[in-house]
Protein backbone atom coordinates (compact mmCIF):
# COMPACT_ATOMS: atom_id res chain seq x y z
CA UNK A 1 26.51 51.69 6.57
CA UNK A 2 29.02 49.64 8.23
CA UNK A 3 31.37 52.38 9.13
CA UNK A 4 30.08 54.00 12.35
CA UNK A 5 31.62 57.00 12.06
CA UNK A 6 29.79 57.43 8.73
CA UNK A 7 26.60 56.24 9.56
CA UNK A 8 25.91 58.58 11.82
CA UNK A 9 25.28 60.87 9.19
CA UNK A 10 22.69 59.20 7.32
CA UNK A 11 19.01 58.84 7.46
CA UNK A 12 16.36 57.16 6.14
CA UNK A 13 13.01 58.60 6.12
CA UNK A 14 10.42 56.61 5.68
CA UNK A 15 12.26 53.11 4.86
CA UNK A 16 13.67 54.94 1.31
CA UNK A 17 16.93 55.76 0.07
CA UNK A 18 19.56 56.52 2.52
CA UNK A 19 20.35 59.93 2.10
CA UNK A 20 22.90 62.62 3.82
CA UNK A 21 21.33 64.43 7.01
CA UNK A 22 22.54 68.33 6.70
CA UNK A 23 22.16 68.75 9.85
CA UNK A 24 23.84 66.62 11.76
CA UNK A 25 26.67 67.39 8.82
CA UNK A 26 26.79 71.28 10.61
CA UNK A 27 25.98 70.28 14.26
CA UNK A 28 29.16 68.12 13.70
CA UNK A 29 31.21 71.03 11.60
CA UNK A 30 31.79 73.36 14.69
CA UNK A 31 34.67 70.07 15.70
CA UNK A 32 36.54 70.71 12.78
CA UNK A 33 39.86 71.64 13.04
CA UNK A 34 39.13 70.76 16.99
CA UNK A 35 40.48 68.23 19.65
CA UNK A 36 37.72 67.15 21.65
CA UNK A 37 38.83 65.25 24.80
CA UNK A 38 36.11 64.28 27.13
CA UNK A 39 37.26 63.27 30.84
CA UNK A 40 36.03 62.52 34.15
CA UNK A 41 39.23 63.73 35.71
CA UNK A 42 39.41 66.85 38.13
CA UNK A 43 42.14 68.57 35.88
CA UNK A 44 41.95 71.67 33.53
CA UNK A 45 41.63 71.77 30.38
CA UNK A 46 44.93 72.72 29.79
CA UNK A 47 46.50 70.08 31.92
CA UNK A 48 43.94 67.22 30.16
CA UNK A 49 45.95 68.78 26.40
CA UNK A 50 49.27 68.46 28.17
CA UNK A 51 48.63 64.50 29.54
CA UNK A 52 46.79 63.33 26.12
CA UNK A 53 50.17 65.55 24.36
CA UNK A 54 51.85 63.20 26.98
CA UNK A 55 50.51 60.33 25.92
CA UNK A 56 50.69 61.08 22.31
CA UNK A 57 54.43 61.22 22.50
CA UNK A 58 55.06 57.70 24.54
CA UNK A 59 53.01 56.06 22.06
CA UNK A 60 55.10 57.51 19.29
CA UNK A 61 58.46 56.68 20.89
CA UNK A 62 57.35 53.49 22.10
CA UNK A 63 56.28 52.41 18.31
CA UNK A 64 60.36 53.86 17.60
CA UNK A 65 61.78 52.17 20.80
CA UNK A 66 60.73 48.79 19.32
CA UNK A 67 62.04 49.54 16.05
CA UNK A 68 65.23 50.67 17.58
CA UNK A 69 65.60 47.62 19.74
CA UNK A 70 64.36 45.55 16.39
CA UNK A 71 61.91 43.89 19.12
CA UNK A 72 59.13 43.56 16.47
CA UNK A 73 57.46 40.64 15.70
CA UNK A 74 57.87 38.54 19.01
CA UNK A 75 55.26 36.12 19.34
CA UNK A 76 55.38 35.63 23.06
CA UNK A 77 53.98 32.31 24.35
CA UNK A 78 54.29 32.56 28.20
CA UNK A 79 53.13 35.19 30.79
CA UNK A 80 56.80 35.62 32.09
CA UNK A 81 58.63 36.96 28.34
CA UNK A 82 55.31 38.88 27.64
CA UNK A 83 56.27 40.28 31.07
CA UNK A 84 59.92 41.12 30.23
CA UNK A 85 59.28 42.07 27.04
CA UNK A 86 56.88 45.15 28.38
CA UNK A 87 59.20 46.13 30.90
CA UNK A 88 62.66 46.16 28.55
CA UNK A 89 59.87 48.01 26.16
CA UNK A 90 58.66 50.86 29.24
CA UNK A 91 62.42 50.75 30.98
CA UNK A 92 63.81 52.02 26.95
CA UNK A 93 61.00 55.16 27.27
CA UNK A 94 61.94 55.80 30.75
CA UNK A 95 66.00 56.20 29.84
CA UNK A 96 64.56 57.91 26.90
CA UNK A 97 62.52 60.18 28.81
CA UNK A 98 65.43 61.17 31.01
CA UNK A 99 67.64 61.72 28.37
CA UNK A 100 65.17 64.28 26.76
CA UNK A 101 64.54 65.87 30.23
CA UNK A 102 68.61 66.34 30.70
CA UNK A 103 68.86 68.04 26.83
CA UNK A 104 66.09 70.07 27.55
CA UNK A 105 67.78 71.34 30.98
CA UNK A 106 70.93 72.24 28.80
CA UNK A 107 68.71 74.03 26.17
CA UNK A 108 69.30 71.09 23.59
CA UNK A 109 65.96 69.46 21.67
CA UNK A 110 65.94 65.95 21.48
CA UNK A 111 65.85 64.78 17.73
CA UNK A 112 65.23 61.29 18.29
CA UNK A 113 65.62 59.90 14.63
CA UNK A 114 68.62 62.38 13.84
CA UNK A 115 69.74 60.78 17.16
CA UNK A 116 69.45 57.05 16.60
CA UNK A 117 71.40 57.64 13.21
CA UNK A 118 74.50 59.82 14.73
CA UNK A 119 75.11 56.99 17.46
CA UNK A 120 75.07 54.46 15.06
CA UNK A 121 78.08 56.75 12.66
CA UNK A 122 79.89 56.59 16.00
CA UNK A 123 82.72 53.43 15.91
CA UNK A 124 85.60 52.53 17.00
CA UNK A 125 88.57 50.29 15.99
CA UNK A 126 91.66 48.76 17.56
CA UNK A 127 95.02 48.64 15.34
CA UNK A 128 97.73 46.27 17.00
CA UNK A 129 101.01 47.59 16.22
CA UNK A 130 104.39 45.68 17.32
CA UNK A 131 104.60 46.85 21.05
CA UNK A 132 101.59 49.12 21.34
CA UNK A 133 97.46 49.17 20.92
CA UNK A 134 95.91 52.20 19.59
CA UNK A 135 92.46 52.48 20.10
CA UNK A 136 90.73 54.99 17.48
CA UNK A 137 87.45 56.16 17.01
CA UNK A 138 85.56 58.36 15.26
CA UNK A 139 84.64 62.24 16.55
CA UNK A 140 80.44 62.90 18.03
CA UNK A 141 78.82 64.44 15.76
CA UNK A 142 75.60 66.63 16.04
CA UNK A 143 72.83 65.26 18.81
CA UNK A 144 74.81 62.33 19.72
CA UNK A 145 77.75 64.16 21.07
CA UNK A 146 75.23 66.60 23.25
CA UNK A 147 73.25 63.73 24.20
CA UNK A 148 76.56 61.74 25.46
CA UNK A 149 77.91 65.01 27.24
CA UNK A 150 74.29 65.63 28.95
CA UNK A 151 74.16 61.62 30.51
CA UNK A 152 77.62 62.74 31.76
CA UNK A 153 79.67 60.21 30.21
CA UNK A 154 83.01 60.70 29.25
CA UNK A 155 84.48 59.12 25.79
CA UNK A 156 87.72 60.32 26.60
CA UNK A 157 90.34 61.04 23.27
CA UNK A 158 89.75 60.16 19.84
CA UNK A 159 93.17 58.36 19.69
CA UNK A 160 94.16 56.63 22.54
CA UNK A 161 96.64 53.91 23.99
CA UNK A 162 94.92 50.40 24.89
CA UNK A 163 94.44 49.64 28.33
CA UNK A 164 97.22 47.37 28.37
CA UNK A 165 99.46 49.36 26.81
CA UNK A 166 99.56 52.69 28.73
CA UNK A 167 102.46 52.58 31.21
């Protein structure tokens, strides 16, 4: 009786027994299987699936953004971290966001957990030899390399001289 969602399916005639109400069991039956979105928007119906599909998704990679950026539990105690920590939180979706939209122009689907693990594979290491620097690191693999090549930044060679070094 406690759970709403259930209760609604009982009745009670007469003060005895609770007992299931068929009916309302098939009135309720033509849902299954069915989103039912109810809005007071001017919008089709189409467009209402496409913003709730919207929504949907920056829930879902706002519960990953905070895992990513390990910003989980923060007790906040003022008004002005609570603050920053939102907007750090909805300025991560936004880059995200764009970074999706710029794969998707290429052609490229954004595999955001495939993703987080390929940039963390990607390193880099500096070996001091007498007289020159070499900086090394590792080749782009899989999403991370198409994401890094659609935000337009260059890595430049796998093996290179250190800054200070190259005459």
């Amino acid at each position: 009786m406690a759970n709403r969602g259930y209760r609604k399916f009982l009745k009670t005639p007469s003060g005895e027994r609770f007992s299931i109400d068929d009916e309302k069991v098939r009135h309720e039956a033509r849902f299954d299987g069915k989103w039912v979105l109810q809005t007071d928007i001017s919008m089709t119906a189409e467009e209402v699936a496409l913003k709730y599909k919207e929504l949907w998704m920056v829930e879902a990679a706002f519960r990953s953004i905070k895992s990513v950026l390990r910003t989980r539990p923060i007790y906040h105690k003022l008004d002005e971290t609570i603050r920053g920590h939102v907007f750090c939180s909805f300025l991560a979706l936004m880059l995200l966001k764009d970074l999706q939209g710029k794969m998707e122009a290429r052609g490229w689907r954004l595999h955001w957990d495939r993703l987080k693990e390929e940039i963390d594979d990607l390193q880099e290491i500096t070996l001091r030899n007498p007289g020159k620097t070499f900086v090394i690191r590792n080749r782009t693999k899989g999403d991370a390399g198409k994401a890094i090549q659609a935000v337009g930044v260059a890595l430049g060679p796998t093996v290179r001289l250190s800054e200070g070094d190259a005459t």
